[in-house]
Protein backbone atom coordinates (compact mmCIF):
# COMPACT_ATOMS: atom_id res chain seq x y z
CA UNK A 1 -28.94 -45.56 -3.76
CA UNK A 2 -32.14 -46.63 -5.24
CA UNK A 3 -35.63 -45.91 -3.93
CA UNK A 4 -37.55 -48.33 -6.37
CA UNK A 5 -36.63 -51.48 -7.90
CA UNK A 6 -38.27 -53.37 -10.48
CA UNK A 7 -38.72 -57.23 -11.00
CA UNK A 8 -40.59 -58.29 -14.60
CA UNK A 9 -41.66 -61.54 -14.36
CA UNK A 10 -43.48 -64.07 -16.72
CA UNK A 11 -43.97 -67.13 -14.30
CA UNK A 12 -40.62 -69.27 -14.98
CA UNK A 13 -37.86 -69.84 -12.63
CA UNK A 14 -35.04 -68.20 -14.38
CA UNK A 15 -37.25 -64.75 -14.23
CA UNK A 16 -37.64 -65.51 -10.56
CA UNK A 17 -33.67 -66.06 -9.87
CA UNK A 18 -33.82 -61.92 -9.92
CA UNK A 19 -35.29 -61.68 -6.49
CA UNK A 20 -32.46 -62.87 -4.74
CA UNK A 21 -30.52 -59.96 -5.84
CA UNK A 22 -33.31 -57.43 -5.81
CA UNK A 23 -34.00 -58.24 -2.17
CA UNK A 24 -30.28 -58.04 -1.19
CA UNK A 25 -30.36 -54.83 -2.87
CA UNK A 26 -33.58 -53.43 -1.58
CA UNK A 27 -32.58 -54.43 1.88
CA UNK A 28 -29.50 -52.80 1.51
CA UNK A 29 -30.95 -49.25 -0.33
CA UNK A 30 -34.36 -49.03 2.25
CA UNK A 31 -36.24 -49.56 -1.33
CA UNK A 32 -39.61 -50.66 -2.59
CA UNK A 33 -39.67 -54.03 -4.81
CA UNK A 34 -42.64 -53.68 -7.46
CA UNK A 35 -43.44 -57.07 -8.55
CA UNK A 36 -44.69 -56.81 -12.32
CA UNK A 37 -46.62 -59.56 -14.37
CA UNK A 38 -47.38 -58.48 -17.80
CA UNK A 39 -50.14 -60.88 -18.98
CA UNK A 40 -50.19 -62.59 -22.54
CA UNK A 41 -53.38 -64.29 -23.77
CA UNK A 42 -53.32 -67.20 -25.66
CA UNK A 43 -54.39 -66.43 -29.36
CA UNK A 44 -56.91 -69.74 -28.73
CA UNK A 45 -58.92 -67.48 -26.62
CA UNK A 46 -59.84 -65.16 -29.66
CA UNK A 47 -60.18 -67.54 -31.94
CA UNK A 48 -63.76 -68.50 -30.22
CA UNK A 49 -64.77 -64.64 -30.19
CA UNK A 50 -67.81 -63.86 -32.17
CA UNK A 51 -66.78 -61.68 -34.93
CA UNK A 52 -68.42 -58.70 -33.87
CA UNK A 53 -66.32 -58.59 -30.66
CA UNK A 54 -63.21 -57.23 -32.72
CA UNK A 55 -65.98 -54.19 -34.76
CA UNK A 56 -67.60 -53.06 -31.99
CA UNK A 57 -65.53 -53.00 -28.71
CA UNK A 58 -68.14 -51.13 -27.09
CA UNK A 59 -70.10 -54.39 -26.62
CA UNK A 60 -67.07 -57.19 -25.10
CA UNK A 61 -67.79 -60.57 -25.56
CA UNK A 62 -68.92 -61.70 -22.18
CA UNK A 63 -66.74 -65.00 -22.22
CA UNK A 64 -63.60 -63.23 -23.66
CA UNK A 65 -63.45 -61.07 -20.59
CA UNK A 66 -64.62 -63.88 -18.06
CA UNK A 67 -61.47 -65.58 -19.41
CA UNK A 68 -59.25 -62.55 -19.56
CA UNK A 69 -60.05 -61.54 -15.53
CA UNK A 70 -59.11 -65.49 -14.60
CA UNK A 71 -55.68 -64.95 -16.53
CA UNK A 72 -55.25 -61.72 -14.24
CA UNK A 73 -56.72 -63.29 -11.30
CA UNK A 74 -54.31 -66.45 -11.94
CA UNK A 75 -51.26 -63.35 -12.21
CA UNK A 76 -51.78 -61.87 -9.12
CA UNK A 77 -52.11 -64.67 -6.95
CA UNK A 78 -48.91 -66.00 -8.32
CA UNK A 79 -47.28 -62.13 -7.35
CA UNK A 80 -49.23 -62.46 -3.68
CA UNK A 81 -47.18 -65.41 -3.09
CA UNK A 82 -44.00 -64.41 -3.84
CA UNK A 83 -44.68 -60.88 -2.34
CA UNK A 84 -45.79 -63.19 0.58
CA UNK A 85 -41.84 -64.58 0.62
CA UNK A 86 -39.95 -61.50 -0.58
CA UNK A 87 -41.77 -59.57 2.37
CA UNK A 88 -39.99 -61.58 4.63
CA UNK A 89 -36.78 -59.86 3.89
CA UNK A 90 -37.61 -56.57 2.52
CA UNK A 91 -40.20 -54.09 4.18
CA UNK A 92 -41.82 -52.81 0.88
CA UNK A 93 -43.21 -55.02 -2.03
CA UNK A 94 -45.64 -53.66 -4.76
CA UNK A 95 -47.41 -56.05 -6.80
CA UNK A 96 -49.03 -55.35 -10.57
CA UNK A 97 -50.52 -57.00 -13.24
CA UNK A 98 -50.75 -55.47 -16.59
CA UNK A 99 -51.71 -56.56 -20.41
CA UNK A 100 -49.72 -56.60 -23.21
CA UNK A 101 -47.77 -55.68 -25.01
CA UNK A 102 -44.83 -56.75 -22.74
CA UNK A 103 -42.30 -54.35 -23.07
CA UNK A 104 -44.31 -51.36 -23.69
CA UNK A 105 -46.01 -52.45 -19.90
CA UNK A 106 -42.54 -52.43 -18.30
CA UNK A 107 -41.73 -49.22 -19.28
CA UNK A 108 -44.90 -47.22 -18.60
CA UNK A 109 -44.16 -49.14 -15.13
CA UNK A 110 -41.06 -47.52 -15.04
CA UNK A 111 -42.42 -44.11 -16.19
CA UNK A 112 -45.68 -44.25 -13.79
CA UNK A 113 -44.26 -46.12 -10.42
CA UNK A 114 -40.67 -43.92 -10.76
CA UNK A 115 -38.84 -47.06 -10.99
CA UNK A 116 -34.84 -46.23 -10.97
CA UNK A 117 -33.82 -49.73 -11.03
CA UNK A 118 -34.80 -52.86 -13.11
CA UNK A 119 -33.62 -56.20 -11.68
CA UNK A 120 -34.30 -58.86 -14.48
CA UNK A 121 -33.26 -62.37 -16.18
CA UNK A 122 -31.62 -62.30 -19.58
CA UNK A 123 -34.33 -64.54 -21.08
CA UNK A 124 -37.84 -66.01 -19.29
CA UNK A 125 -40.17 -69.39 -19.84
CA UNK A 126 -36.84 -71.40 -19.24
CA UNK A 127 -35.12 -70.37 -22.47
CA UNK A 128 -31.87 -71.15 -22.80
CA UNK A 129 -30.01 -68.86 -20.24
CA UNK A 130 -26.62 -68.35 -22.51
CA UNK A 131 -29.27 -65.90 -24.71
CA UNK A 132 -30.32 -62.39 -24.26
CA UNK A 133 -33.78 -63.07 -25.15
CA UNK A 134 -36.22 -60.10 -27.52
CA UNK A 135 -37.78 -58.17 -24.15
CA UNK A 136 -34.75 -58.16 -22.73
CA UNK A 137 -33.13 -56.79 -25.72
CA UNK A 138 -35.62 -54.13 -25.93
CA UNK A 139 -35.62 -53.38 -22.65
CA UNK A 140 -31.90 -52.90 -22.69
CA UNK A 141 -32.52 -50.61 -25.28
CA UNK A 142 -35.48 -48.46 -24.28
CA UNK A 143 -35.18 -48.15 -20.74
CA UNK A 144 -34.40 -44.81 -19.08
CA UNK A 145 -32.84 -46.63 -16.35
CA UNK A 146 -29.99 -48.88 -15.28
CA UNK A 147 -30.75 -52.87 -15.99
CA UNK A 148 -28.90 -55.50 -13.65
CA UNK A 149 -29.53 -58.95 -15.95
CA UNK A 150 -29.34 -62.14 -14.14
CA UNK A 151 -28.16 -64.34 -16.58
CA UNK A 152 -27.90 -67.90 -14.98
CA UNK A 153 -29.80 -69.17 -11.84
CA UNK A 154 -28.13 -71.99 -10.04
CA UNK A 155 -30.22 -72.39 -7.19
CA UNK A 156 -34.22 -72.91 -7.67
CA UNK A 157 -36.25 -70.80 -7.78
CA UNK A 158 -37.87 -68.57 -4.63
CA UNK A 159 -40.80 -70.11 -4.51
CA UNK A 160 -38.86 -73.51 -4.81
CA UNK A 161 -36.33 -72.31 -1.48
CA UNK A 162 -37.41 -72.97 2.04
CA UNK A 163 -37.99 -70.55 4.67
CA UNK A 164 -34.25 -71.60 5.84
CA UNK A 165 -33.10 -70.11 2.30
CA UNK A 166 -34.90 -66.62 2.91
CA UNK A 167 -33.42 -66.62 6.47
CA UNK A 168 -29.96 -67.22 5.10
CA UNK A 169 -30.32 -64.55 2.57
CA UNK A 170 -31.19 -62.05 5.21
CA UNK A 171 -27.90 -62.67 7.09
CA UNK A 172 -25.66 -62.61 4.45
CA UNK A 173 -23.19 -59.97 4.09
CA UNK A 174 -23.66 -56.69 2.30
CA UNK A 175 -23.25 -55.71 -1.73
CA UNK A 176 -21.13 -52.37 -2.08
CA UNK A 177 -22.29 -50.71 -5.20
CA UNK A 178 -21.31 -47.75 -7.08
CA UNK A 179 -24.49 -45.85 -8.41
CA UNK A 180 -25.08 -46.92 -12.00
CA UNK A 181 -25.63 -44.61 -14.61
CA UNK A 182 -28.82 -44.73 -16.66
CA UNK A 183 -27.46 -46.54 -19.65
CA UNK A 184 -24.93 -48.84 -17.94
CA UNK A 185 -25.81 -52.14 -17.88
CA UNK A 186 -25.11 -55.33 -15.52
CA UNK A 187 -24.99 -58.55 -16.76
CA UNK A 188 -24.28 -61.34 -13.17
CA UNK A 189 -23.36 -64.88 -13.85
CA UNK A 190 -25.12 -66.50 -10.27
């Protein structure tokens, strides 16, 4: 089964619908969840850079990096709280926060962390969930491990559910899974 299971996620709901499985999953396997937000900065925030910023990186604009450690602050409080609820059904949850580029940061995740498992949406930001969205196409390409996609989220999200929907999750019955093999692919309808 799998030791270490990875959840991307970009702060929308549909990215969040993959917890319910990778708890059930984790809880089911003994495994670690690792919890990654990759951050994007708005292009506003360079735009007020002094020039000399971008020529000489050895001297950071002050204000550029104030704003870029309140972005990272803002990413890992948002993983401490749903760490907070996944913990409450699964032993072992990882947070981490990285900067771009997105897709290059979940795969040196998977590389550095030994991730054997990626548990993600099809698309993030509330995009329409019929689409397989560009990281997730990438991913599906590039990863050296097996992807489950989640491709439509009925319910709300985790952070929307009460404690009463955690609770429930715990007692629900067990998935039966066959290993996956690396390049296999698993796309749920929920």
């Amino acid at each position: 089964m799998y030791q270490k299971i990875l959840v991307p996620l970009d702060g929308s709901k549909q990215a969040e619908s993959a917890l319910r499985l990778a708890s059930k999953l984790a809880r089911i396997s003994n495994a670690e969840i690792t919890l990654l937000r990759v951050v994007e900065y708005p292009y506003e925030m360079y735009s007020t850079c002094d020039s000399s910023t971008f020529t000489n990186p050895n001297q950071p604009d002050e204000k550029l990096m104030a704003e870029k450690d309140a972005f990272c602050r803002e990413a890992e409080d948002y993983l401490k709280g749903l760490a907070s609820i996944v913990e409450m059904a699964v032993s072992k949850v990882s947070i981490e926060v990285k900067e771009c580029p997105v897709v290059d940061s979940i795969l040196s995740t998977v590389e550095e962390s030994e991730i054997d498992l990626i548990v993600m949406s099809t698309v993030g930001q509330d995009r329409n969930p019929w689409l397989i969205g560009s990281v997730t196409n990438r991913i599906l390409r590039e990863a050296p491990v097996p992807i489950i996609l989640i491709r439509n989220e009925s319910h709300d999200s985790i952070l929307d559910g009460s404690r009463q929907q955690i609770t429930s999750m715990q007692n629900e019955g067990s998935i039966h899974s066959a290993p996956i093999s690396p390049r296999e692919q698993v796309v749920l309808d929920t």
